[in-house]
N, C-alpha and C. Protein backbone atom coordinates (compact mmCIF):
# COMPACT_ATOMS: atom_id res chain seq x y z
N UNK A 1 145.28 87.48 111.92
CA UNK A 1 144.30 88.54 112.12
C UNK A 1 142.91 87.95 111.95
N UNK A 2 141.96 88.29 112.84
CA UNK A 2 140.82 87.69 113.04
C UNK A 2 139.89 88.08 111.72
N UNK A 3 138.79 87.82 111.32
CA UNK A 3 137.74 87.85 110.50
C UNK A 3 138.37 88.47 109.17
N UNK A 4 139.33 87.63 108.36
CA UNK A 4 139.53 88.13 107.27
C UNK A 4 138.67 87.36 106.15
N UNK A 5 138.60 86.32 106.29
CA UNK A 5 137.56 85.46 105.77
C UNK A 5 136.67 85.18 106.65
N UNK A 6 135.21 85.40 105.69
CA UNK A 6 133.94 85.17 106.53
C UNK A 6 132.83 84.79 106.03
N UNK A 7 131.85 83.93 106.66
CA UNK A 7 130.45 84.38 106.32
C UNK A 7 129.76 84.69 106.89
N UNK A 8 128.39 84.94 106.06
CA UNK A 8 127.12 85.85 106.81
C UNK A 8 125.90 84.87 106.85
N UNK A 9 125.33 84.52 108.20
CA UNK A 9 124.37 84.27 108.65
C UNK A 9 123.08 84.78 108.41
N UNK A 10 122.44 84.61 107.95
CA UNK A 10 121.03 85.49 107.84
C UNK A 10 120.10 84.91 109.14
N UNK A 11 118.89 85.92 109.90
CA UNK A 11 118.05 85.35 110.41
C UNK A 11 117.53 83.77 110.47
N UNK A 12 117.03 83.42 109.53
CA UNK A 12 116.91 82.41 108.67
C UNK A 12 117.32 81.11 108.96
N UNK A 13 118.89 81.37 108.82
CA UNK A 13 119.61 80.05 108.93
C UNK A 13 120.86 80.56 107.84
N UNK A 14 120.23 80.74 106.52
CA UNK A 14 120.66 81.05 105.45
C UNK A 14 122.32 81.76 105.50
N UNK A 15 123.17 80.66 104.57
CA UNK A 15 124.69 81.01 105.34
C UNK A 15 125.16 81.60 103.67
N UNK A 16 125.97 82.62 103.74
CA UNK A 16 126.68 83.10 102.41
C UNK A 16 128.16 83.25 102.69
N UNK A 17 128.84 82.87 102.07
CA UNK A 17 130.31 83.04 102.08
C UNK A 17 131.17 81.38 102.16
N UNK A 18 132.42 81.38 103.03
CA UNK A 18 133.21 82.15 103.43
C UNK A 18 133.38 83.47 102.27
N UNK A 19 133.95 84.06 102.16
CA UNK A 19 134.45 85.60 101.29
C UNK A 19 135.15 86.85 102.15
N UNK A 20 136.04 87.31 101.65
CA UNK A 20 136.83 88.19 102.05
C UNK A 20 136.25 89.07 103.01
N UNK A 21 136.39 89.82 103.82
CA UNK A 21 135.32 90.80 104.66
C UNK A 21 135.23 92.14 103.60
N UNK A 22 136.18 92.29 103.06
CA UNK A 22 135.93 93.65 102.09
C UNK A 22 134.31 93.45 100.76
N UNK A 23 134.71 92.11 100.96
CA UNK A 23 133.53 91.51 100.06
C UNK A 23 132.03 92.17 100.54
N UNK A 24 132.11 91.28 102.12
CA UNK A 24 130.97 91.46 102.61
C UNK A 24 130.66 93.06 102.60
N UNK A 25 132.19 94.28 102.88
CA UNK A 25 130.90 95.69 102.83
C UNK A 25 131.32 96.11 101.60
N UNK A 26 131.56 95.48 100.53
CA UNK A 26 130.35 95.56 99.43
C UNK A 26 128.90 95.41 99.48
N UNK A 27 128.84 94.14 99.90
CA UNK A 27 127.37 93.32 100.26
C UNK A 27 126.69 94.60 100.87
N UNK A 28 127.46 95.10 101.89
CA UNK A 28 126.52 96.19 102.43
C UNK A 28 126.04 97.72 101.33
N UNK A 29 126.96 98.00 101.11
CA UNK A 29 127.07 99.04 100.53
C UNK A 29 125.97 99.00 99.23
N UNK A 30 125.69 97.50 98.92
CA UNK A 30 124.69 97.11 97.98
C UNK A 30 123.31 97.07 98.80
N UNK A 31 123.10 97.07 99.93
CA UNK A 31 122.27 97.03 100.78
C UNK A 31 121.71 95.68 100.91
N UNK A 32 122.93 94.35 100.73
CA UNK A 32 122.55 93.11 101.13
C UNK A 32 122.77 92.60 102.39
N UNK A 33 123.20 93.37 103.50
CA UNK A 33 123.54 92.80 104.99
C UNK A 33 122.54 93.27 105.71
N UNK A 34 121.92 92.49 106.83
CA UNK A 34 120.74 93.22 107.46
C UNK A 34 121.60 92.89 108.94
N UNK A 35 120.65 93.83 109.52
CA UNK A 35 121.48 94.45 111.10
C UNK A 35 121.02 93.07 111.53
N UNK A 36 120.74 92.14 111.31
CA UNK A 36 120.20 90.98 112.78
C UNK A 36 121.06 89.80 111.62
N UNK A 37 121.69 89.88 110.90
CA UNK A 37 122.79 89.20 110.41
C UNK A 37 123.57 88.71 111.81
N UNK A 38 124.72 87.67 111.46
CA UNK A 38 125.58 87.37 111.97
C UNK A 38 126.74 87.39 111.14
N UNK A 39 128.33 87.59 111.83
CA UNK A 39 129.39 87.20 111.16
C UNK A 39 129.84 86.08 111.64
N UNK A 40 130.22 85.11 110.71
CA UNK A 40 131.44 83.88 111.26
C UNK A 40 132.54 84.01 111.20
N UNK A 41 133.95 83.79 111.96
CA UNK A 41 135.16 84.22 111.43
C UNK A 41 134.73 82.30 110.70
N UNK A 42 135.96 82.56 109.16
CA UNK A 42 136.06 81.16 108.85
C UNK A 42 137.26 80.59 109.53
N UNK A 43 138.21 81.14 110.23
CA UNK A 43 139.50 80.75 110.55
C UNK A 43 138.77 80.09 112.14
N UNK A 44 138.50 80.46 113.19
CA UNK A 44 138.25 81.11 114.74
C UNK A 44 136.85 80.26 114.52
N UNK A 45 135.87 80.21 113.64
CA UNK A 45 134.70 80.01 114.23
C UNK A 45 133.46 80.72 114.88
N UNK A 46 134.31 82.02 115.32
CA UNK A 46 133.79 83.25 116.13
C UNK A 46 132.54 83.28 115.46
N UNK A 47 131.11 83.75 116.51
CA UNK A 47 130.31 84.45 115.78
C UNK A 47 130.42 85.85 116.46
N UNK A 48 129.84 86.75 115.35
CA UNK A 48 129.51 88.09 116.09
C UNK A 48 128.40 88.83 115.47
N UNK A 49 127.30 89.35 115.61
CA UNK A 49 126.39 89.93 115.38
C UNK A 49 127.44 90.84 114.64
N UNK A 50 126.04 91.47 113.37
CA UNK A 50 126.44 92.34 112.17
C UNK A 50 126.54 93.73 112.82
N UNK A 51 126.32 94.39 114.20
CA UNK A 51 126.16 95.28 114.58
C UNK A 51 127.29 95.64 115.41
N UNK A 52 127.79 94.36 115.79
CA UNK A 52 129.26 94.70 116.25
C UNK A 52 130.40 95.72 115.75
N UNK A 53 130.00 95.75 114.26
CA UNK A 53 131.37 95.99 113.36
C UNK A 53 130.62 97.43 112.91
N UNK A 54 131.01 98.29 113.36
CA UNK A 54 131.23 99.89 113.23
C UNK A 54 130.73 99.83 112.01
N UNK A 55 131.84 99.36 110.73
CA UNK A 55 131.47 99.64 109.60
C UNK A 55 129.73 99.21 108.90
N UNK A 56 129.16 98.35 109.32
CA UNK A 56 127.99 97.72 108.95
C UNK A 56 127.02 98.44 109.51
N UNK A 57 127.06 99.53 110.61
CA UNK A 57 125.75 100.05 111.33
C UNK A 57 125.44 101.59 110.78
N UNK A 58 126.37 101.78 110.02
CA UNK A 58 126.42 102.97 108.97
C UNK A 58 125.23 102.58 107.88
N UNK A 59 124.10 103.07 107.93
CA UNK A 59 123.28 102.36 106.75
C UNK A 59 124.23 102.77 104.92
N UNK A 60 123.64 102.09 104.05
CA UNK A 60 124.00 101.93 102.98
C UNK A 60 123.60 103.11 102.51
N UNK A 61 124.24 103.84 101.30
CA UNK A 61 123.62 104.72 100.69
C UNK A 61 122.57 103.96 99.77
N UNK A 62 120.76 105.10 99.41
CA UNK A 62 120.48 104.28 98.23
C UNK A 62 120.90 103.93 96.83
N UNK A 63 120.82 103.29 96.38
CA UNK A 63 121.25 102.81 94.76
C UNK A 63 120.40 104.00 93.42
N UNK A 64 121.10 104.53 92.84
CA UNK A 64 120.87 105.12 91.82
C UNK A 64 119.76 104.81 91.47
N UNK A 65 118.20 105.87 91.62
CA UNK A 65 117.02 105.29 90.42
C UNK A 65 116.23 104.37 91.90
N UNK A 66 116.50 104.29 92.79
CA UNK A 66 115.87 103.91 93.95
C UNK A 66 114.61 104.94 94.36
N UNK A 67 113.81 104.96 95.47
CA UNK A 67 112.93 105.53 96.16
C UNK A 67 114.21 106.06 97.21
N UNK A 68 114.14 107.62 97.82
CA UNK A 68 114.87 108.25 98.22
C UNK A 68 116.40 108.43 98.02
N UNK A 69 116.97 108.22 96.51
CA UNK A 69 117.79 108.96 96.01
C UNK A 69 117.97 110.39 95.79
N UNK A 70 118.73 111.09 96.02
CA UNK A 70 118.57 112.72 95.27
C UNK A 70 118.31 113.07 93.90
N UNK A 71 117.44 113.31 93.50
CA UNK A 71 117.41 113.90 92.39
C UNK A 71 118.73 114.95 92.33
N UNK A 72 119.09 114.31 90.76
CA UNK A 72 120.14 116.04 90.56
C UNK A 72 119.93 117.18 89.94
N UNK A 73 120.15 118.31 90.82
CA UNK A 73 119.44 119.26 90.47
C UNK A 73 120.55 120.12 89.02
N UNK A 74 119.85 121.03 88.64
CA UNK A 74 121.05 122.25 88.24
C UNK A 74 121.46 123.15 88.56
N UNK A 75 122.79 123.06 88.70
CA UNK A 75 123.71 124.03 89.90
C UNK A 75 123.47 125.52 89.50
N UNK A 76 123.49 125.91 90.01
CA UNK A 76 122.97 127.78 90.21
C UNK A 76 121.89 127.93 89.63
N UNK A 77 121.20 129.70 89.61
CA UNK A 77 120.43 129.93 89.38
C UNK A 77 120.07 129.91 87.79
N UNK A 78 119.32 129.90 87.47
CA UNK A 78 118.22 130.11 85.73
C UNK A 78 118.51 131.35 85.19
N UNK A 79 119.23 131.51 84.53
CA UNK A 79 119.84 132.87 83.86
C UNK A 79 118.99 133.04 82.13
N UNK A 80 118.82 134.24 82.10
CA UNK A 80 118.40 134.12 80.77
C UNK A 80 118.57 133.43 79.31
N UNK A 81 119.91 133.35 79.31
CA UNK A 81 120.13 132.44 78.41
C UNK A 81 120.01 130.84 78.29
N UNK A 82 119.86 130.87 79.78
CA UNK A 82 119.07 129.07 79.77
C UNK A 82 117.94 129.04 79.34
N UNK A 83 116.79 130.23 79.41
CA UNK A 83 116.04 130.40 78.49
C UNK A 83 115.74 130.25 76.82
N UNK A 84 116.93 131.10 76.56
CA UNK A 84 116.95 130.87 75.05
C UNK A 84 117.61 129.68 74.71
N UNK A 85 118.43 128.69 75.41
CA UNK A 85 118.75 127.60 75.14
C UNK A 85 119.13 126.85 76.30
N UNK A 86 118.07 125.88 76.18
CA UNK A 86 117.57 125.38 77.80
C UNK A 86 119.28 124.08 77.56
N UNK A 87 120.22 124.29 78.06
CA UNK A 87 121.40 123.51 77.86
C UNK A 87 121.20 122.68 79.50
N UNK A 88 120.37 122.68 80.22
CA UNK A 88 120.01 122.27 81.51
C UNK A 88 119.29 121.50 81.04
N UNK A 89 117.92 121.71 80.07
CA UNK A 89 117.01 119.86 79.76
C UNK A 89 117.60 119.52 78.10
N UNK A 90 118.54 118.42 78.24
CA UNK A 90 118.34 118.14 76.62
C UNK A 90 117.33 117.61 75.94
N UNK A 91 116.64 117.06 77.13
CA UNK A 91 115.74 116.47 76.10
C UNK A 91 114.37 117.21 75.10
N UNK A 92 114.53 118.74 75.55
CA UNK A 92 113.80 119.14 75.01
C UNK A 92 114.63 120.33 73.91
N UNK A 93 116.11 120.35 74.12
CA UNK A 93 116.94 120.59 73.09
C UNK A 93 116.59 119.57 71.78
N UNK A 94 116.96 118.47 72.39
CA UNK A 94 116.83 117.41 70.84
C UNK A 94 115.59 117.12 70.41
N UNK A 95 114.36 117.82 71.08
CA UNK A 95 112.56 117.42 70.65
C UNK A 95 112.60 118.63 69.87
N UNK A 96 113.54 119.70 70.03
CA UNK A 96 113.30 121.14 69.04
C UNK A 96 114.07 120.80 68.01
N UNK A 97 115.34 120.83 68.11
CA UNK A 97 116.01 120.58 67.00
C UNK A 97 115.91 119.18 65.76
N UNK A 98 115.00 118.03 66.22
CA UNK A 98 114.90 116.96 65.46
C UNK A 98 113.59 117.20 64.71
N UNK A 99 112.74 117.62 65.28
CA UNK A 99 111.64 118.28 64.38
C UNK A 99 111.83 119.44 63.98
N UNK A 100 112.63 120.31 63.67
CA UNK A 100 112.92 121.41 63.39
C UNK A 100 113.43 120.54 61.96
N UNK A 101 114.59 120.08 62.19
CA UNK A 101 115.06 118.96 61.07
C UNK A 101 114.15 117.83 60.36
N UNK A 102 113.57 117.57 60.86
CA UNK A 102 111.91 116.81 60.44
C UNK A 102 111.40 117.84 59.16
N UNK A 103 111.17 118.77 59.78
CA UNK A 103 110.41 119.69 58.78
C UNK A 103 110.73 120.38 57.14
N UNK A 104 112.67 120.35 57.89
CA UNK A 104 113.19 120.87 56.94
C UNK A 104 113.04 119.79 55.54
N UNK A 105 113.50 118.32 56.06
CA UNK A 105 113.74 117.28 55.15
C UNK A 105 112.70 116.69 55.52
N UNK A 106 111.60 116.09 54.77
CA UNK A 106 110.48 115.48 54.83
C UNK A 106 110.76 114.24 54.40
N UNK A 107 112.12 113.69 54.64
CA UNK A 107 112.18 112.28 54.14
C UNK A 107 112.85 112.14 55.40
N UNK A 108 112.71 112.19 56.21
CA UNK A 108 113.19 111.49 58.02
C UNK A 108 112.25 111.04 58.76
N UNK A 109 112.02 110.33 59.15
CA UNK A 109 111.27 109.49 60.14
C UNK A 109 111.39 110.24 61.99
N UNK A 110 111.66 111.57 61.96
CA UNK A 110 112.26 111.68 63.13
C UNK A 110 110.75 112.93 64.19
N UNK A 111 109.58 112.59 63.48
CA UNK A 111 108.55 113.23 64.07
C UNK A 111 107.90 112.51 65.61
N UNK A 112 108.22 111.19 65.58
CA UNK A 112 107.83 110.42 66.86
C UNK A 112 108.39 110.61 67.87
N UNK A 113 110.35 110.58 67.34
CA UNK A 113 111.48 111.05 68.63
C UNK A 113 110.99 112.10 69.12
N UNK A 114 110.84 113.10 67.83
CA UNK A 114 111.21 114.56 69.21
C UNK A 114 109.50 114.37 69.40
N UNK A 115 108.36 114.16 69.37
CA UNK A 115 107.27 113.96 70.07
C UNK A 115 107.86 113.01 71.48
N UNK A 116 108.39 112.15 71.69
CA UNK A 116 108.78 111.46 73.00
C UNK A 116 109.62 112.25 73.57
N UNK A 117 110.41 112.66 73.06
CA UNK A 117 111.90 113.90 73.79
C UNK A 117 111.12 114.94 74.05
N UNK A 118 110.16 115.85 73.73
CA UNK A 118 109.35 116.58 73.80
C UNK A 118 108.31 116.57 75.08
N UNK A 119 108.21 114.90 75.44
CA UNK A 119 107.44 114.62 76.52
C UNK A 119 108.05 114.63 77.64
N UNK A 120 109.24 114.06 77.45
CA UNK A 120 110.35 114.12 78.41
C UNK A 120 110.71 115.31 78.99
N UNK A 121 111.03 115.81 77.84
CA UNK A 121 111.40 117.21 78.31
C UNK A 121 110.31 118.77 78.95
N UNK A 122 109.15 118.29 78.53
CA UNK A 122 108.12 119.24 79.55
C UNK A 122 108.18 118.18 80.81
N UNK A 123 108.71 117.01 81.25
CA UNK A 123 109.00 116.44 82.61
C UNK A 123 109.42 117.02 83.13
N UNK A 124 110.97 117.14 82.66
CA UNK A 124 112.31 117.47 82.68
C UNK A 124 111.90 118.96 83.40
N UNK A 125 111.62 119.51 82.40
CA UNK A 125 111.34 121.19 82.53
C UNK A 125 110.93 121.66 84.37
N UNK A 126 110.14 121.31 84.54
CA UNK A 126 109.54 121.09 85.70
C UNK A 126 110.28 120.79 86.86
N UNK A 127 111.38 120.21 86.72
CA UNK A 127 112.13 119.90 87.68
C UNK A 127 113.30 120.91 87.74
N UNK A 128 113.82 121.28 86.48
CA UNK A 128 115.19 122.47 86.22
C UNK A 128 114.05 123.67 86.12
N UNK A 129 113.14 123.95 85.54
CA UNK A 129 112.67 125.07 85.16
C UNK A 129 113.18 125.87 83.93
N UNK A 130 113.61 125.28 83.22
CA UNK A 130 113.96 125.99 81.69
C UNK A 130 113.45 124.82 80.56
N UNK A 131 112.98 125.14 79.47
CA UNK A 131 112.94 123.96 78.35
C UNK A 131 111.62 123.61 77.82
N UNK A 132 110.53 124.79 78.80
CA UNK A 132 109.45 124.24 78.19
C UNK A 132 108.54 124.30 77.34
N UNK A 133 109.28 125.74 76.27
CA UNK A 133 108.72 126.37 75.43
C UNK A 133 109.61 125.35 73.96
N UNK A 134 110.62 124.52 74.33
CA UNK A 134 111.26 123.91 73.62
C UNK A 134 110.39 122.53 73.28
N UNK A 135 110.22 122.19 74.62
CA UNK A 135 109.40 121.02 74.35
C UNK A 135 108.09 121.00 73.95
N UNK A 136 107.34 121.96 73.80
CA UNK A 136 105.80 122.77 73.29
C UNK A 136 106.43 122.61 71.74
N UNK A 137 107.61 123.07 71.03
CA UNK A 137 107.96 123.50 69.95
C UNK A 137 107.89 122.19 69.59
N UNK A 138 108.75 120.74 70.02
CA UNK A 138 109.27 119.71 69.64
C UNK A 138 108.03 118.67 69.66
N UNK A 139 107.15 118.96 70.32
CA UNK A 139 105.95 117.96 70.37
C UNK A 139 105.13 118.57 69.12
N UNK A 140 104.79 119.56 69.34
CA UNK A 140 103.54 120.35 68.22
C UNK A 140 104.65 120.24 66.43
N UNK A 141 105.76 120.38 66.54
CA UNK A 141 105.99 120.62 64.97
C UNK A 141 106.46 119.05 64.89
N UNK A 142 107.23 118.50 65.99
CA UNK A 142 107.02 116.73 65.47
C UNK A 142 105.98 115.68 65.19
N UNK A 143 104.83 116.65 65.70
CA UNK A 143 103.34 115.96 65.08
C UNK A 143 102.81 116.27 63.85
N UNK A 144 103.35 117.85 63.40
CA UNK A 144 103.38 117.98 62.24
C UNK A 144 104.20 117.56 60.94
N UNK A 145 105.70 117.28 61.96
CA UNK A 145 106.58 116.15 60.79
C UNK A 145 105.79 115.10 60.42
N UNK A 146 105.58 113.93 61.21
CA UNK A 146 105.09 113.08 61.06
C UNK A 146 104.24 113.45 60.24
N UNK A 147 102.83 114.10 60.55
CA UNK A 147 101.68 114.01 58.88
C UNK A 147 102.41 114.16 57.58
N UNK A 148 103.74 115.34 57.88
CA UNK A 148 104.27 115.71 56.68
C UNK A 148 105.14 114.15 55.96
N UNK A 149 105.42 113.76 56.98
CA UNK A 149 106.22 112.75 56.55
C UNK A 149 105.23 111.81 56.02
N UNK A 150 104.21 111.40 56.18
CA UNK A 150 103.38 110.75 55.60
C UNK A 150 102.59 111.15 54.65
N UNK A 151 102.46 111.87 54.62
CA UNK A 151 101.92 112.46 52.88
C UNK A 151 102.77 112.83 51.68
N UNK A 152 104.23 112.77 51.99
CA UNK A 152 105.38 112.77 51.22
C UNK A 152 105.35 111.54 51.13
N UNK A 153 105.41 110.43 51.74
CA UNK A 153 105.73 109.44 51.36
C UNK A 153 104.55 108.52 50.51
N UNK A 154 103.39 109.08 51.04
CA UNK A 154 102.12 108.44 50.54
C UNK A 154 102.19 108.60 49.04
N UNK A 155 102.28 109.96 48.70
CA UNK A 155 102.54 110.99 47.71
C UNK A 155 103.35 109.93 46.51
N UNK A 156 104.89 109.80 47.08
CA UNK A 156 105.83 109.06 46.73
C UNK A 156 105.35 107.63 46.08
N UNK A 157 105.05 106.92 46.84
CA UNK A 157 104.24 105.60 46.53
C UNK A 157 103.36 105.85 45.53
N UNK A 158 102.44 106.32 45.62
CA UNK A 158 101.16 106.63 44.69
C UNK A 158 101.97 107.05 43.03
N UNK A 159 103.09 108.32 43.43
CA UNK A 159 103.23 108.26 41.88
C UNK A 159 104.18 106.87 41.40
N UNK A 160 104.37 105.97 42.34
CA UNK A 160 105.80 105.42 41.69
C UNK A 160 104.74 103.75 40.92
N UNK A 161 103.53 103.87 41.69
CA UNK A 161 102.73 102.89 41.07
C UNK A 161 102.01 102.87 40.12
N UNK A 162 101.65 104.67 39.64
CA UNK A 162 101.09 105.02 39.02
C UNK A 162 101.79 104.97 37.41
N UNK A 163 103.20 104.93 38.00
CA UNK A 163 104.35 104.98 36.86
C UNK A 163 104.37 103.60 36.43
N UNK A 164 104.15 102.82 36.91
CA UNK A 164 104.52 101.29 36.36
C UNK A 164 103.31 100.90 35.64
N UNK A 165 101.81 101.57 36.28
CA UNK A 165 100.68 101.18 35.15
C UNK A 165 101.18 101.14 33.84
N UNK A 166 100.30 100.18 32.38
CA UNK A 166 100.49 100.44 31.19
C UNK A 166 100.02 101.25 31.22
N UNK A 167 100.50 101.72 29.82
CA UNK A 167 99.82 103.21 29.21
C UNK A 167 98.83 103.30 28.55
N UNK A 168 98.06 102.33 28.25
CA UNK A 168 96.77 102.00 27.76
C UNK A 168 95.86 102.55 28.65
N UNK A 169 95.63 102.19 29.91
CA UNK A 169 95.22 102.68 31.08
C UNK A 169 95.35 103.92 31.11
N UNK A 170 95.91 105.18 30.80
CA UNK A 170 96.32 106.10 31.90
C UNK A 170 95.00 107.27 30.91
N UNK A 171 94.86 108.23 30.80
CA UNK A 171 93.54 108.70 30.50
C UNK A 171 94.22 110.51 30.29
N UNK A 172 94.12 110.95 29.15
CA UNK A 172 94.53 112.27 29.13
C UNK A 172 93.38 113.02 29.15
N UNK A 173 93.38 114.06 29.73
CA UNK A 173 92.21 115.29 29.87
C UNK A 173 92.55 115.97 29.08
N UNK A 174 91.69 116.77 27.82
CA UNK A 174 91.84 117.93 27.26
C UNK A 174 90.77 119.49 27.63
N UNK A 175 91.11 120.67 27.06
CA UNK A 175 90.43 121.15 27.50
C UNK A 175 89.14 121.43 26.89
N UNK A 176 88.93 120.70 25.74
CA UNK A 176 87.73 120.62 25.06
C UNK A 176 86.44 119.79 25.40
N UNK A 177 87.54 118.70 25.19
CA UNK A 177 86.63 117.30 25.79
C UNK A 177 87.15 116.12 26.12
N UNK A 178 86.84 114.87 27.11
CA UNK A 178 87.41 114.00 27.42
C UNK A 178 87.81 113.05 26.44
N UNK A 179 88.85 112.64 26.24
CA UNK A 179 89.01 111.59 25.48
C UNK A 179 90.17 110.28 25.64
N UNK A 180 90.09 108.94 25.49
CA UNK A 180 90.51 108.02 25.44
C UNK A 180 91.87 108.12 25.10
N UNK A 181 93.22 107.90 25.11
CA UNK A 181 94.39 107.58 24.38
C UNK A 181 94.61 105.97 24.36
């Protein structure tokens, strides 16, 4: 059977293969074969232009994350409860709920995430249309984690150095008058 092993000619000169022909529409399907290609059989010698072969004049689909891919949308319409919980953008699920949790525990570091998930997700929003009162929530109170988180911790530090001073140093206030210990 003719062209089971082959290679590909480029304009060029430039030769790739021999390799299986299933190989090569991979190659295509990756969008590495160009229509002014050639095929060689490796058995036969044959050449044949890349346009010969049915399968190769089918253009390639694009590659995921390319220029003219589909965006994916969300299937049906925006119902109210995608409102109250936008389960269509997570990313502005996890910018509410991580600063929500930020706030609660002031010993997490997690005011920057949901500020970035927060950004994402008023992207996001825009494209599904639900999420963006989530991501308003997750940016504004994860900017407020963060200060919080830093003045707890500042806080923290300050007394733990203050604790190791001698006690010669440390200075009691009365309510009469100042005095030395």
């Amino acid at each position: 059977m003719a062209f089971e092993q082959v290679t590909m000619r480029l304009a060029d000169g430039q030769e790739f293969g021999p390799v299986p022909l299933a190989t090569l529409l991979d190659w295509h399907r990756e969008g590495r074969v160009p229509l002014d290609a050639a095929i060689i059989d490796a058995v036969t010698g044959e050449v044949r232009p890349v346009a010969e072969f049915p399968a190769f004049t089918i253009p390639p689909p694009p590659l995921p994350g390319m220029p003219g891919t589909p965006v994916p949308t969300a299937p049906g319409p925006v119902t109210t409860a995608d409102h109250i919980i936008p389960t269509r953008n997570p990313n502005s699920l996890w910018a509410y709920y991580l600063s929500l949790a930020g706030l609660v525990c002031c010993f997490l570091p997690v005011g920057p995430v949901a500020i970035v998930l927060g950004a994402r997700g008023l992207k996001d929003a825009k494209r599904v249309g639900v999420g963006r009162t989530h991501s308003l929530v997750g940016i504004i109170a994860g900017s407020f984690d963060s200060l919080l988180f830093l003045i707890v911790w500042a806080l923290i530090i300050t007394g733990l150095v203050v604790s190791f001073l001698p006690a010669s140093r440390h200075r009691i206030y009365t309510n009469t008058h100042l005095r030395r210990v």
